[in-house]
N, C-alpha and C. Protein backbone atom coordinates (compact mmCIF):
# COMPACT_ATOMS: atom_id res chain seq x y z
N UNK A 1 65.00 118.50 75.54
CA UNK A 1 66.09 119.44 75.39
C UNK A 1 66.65 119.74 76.78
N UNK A 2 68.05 119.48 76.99
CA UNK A 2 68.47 119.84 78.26
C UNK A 2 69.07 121.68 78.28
N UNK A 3 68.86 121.73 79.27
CA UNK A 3 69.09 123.52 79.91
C UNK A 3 70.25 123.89 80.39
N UNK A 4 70.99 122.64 80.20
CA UNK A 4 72.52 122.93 80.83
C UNK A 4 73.43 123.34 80.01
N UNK A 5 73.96 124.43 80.38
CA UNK A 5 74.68 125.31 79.58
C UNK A 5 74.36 126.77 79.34
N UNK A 6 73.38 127.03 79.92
CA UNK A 6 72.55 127.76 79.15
C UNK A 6 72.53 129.15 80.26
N UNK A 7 73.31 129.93 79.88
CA UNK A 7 73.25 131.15 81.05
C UNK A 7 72.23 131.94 80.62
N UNK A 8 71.37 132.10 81.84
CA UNK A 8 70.71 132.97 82.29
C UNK A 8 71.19 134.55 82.53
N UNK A 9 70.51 135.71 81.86
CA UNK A 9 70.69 136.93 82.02
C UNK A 9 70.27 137.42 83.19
N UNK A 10 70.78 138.14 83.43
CA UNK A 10 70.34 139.03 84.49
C UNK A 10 68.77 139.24 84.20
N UNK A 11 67.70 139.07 84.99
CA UNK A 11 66.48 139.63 85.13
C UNK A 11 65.64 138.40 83.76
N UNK A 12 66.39 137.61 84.22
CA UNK A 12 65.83 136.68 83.08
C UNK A 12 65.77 135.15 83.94
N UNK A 13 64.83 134.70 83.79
CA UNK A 13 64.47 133.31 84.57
C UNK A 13 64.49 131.95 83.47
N UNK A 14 64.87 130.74 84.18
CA UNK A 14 65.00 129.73 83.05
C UNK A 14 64.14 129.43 81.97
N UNK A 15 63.10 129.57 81.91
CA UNK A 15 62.12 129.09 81.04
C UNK A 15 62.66 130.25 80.28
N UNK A 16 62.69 131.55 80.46
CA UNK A 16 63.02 132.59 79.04
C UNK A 16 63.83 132.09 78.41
N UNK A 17 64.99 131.74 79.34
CA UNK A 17 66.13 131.41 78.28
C UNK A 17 65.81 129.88 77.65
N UNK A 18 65.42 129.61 77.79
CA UNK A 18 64.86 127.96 77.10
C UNK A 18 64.23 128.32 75.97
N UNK A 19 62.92 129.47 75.77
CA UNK A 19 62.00 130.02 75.07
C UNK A 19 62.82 130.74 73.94
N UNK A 20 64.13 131.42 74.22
CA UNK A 20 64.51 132.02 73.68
C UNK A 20 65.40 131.28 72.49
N UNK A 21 66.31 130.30 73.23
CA UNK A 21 66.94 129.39 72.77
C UNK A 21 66.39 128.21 71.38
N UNK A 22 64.92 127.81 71.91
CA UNK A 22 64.37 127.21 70.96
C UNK A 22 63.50 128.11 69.81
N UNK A 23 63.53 129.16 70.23
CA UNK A 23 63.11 130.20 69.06
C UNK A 23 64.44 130.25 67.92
N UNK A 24 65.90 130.27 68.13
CA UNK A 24 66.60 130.52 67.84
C UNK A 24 66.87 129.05 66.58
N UNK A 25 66.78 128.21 67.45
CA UNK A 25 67.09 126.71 67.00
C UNK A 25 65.84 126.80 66.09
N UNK A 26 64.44 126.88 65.97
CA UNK A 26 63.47 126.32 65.02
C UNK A 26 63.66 127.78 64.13
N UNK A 27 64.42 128.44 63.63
CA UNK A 27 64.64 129.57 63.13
C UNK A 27 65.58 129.14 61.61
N UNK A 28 65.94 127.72 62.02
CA UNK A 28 66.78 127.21 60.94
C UNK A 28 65.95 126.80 59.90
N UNK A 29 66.33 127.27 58.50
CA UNK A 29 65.34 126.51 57.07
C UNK A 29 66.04 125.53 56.41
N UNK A 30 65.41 125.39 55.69
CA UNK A 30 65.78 123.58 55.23
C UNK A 30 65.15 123.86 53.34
N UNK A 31 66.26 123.32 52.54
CA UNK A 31 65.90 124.06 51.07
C UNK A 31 66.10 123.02 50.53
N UNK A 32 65.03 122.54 49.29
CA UNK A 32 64.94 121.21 48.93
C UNK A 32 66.09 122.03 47.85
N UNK A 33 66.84 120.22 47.35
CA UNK A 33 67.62 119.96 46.40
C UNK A 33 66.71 119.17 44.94
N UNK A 34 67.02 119.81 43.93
CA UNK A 34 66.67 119.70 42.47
C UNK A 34 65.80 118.08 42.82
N UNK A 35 64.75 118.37 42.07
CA UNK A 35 64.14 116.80 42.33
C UNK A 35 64.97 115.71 41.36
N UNK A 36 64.98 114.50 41.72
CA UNK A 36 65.50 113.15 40.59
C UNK A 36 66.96 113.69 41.07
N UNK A 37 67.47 114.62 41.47
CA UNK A 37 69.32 114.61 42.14
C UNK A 37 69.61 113.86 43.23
N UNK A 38 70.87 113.02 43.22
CA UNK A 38 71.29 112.39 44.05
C UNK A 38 72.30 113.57 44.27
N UNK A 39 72.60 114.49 45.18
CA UNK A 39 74.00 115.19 45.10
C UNK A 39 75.11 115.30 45.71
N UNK A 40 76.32 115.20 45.07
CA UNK A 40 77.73 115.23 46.16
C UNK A 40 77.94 116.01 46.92
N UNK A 41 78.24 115.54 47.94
CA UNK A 41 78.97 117.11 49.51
C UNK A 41 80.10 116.70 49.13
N UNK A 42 80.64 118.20 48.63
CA UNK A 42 82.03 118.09 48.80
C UNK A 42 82.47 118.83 50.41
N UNK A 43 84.20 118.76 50.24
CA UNK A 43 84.55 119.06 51.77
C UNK A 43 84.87 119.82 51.08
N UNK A 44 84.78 120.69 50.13
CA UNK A 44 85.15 122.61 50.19
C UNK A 44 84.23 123.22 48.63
N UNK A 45 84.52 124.07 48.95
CA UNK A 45 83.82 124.85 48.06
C UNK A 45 83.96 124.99 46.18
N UNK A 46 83.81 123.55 45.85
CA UNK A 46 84.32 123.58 44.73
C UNK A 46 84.17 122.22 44.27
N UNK A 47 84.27 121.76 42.43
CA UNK A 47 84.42 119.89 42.22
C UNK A 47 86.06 119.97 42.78
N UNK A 48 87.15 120.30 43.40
CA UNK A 48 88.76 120.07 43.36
C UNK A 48 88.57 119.51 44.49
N UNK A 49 87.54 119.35 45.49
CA UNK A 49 87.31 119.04 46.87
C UNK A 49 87.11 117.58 46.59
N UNK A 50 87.16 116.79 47.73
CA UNK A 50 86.69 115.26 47.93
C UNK A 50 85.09 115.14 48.42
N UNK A 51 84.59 114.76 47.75
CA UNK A 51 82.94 113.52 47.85
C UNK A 51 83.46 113.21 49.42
N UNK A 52 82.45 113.88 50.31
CA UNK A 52 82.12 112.85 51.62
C UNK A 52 81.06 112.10 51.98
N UNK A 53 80.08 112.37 50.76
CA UNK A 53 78.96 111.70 50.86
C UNK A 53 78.09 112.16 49.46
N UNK A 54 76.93 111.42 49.69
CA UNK A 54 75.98 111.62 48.01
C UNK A 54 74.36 111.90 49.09
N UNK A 55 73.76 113.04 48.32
CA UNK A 55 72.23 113.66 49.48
C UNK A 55 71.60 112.44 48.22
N UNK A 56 70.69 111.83 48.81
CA UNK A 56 69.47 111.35 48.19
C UNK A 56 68.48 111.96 47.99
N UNK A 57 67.82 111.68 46.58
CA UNK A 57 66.97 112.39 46.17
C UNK A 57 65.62 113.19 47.25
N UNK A 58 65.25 114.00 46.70
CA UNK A 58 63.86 114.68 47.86
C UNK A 58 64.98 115.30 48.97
N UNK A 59 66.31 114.93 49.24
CA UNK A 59 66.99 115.92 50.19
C UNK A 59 66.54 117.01 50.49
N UNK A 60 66.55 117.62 51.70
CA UNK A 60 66.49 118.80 52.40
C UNK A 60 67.72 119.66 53.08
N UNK A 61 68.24 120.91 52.83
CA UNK A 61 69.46 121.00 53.54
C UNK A 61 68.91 122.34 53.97
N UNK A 62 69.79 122.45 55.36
CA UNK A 62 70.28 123.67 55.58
C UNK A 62 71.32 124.29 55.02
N UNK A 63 71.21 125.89 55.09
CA UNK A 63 72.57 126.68 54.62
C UNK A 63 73.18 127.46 56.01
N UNK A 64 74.15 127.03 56.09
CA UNK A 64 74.46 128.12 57.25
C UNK A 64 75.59 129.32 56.73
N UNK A 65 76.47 129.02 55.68
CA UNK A 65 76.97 130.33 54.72
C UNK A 65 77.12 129.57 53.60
N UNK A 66 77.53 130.69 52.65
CA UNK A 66 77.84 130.86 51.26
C UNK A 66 79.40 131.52 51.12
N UNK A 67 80.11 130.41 50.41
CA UNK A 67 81.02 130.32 49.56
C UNK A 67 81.17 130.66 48.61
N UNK A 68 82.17 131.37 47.32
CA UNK A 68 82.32 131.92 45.95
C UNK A 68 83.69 130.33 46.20
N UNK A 69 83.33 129.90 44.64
CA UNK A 69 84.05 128.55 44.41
C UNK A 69 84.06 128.11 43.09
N UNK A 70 83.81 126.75 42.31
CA UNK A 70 84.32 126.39 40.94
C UNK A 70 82.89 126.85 40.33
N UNK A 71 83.12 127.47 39.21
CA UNK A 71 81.21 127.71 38.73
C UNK A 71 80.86 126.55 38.16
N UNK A 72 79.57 126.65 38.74
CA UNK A 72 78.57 125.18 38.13
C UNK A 72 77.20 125.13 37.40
N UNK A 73 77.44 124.58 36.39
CA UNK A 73 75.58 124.85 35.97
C UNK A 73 75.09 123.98 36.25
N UNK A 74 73.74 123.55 36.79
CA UNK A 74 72.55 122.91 37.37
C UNK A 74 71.64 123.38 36.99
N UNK A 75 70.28 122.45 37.56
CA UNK A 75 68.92 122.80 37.42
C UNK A 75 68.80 124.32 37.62
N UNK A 76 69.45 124.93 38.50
CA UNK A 76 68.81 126.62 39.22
C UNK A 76 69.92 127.27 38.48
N UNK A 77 70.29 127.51 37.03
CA UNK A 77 71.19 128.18 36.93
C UNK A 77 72.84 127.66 36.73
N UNK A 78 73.63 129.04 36.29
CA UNK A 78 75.05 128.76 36.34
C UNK A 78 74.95 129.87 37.87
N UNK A 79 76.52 129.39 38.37
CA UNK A 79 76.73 129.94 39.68
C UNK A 79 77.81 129.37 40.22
N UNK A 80 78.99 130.64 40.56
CA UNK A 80 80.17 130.29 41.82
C UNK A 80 79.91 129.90 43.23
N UNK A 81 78.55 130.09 43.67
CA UNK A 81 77.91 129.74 44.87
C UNK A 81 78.25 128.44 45.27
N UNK A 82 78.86 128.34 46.28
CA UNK A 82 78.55 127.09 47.20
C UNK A 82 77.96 127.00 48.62
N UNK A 83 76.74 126.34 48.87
CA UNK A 83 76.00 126.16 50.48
C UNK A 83 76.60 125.11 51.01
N UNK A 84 77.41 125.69 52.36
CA UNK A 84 77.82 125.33 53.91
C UNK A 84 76.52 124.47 53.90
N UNK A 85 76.38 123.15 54.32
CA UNK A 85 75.33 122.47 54.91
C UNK A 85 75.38 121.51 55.94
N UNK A 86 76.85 121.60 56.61
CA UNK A 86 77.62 121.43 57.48
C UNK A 86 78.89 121.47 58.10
N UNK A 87 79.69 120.76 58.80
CA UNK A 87 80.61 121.46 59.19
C UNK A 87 81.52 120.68 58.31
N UNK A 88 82.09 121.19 57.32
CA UNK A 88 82.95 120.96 56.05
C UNK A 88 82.65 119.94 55.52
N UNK A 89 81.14 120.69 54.93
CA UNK A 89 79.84 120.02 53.63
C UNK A 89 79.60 121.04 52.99
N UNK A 90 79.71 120.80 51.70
CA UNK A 90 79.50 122.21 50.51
C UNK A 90 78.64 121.47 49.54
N UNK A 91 77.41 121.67 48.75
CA UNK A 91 77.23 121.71 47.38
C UNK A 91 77.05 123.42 46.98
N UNK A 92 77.25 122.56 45.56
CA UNK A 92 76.55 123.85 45.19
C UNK A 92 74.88 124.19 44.96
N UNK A 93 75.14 125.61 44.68
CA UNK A 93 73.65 126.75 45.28
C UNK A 93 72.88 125.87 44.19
N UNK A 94 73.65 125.60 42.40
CA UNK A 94 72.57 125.90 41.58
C UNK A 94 72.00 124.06 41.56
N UNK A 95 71.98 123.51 42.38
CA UNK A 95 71.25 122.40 43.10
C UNK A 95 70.13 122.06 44.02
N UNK A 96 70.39 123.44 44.80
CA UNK A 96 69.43 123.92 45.64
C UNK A 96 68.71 124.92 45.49
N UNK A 97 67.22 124.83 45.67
CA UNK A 97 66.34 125.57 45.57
C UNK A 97 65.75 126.59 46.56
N UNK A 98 67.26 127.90 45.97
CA UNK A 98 66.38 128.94 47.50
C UNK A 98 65.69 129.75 46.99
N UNK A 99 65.37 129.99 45.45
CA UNK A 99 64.60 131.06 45.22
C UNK A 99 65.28 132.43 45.01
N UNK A 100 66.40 132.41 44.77
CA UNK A 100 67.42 133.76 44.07
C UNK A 100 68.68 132.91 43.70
N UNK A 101 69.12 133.88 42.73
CA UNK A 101 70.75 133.63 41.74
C UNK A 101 71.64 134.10 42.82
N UNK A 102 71.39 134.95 44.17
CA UNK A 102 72.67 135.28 44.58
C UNK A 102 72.84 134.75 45.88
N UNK A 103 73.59 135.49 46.92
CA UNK A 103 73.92 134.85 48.07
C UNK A 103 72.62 135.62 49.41
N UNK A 104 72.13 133.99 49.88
CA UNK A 104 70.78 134.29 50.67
C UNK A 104 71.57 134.34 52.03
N UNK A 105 72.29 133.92 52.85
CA UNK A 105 73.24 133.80 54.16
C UNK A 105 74.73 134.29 53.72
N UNK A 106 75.36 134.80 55.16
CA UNK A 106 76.69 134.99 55.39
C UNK A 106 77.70 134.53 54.09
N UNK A 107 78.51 135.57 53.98
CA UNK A 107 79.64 134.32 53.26
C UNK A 107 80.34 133.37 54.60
N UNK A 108 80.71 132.71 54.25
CA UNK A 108 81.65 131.38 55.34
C UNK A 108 82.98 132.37 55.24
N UNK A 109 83.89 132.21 56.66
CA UNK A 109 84.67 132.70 56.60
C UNK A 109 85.74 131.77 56.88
């Protein structure tokens, strides 16, 4: 991991901010998708969006927000939920297994 970029606080020496930084980064979770699903990323929050790709089964995603979008029923439920799982990558929630019907992160703005 490089350190460049990385301002230092006042009364704060590099290794903190390195320490701090990778606390931040391994802070991210990762939520399996419905087992036997191959599933579509759409590019927005909804089926009206375009397929940029298909997750293979056993997938793992991050969520970084939550979207209200087309309702979908899946394995986890019906639900307007859609999970951000990158930078304009959406499925939907009731695909993914976070363990509640509602919204676990931010809405996306």
């Amino acid at each position: 991991m490089s350190v460049e970029g990385i301002e230092v606080a006042e009364g704060e020496d590099e290794a903190e901010a390195v320490t701090m930084t990778t606390a931040t980064t391994t802070a991210l979770r990762y939520y399996s998708v419905a087992p036997g699903v191959r599933l579509n990323v759409r590019s927005g929050p909804g089926t009206n969006y375009t397929v940029v790709r298909i997750l293979a089964e056993g997938a793992k995603v991050p969520i970084f927000c939550q979207s209200p979008g087309t309702t979908i029923t899946g394995p986890y439920g019906t639900s307007n939920i859609w999970d951000n799982i990158d930078n304009g990558e959406y499925v939907s929630d009731t695909y993914v297994n976070t363990g509640s019907d509602g919204y676990i992160r931010p809405r996306c703005s």
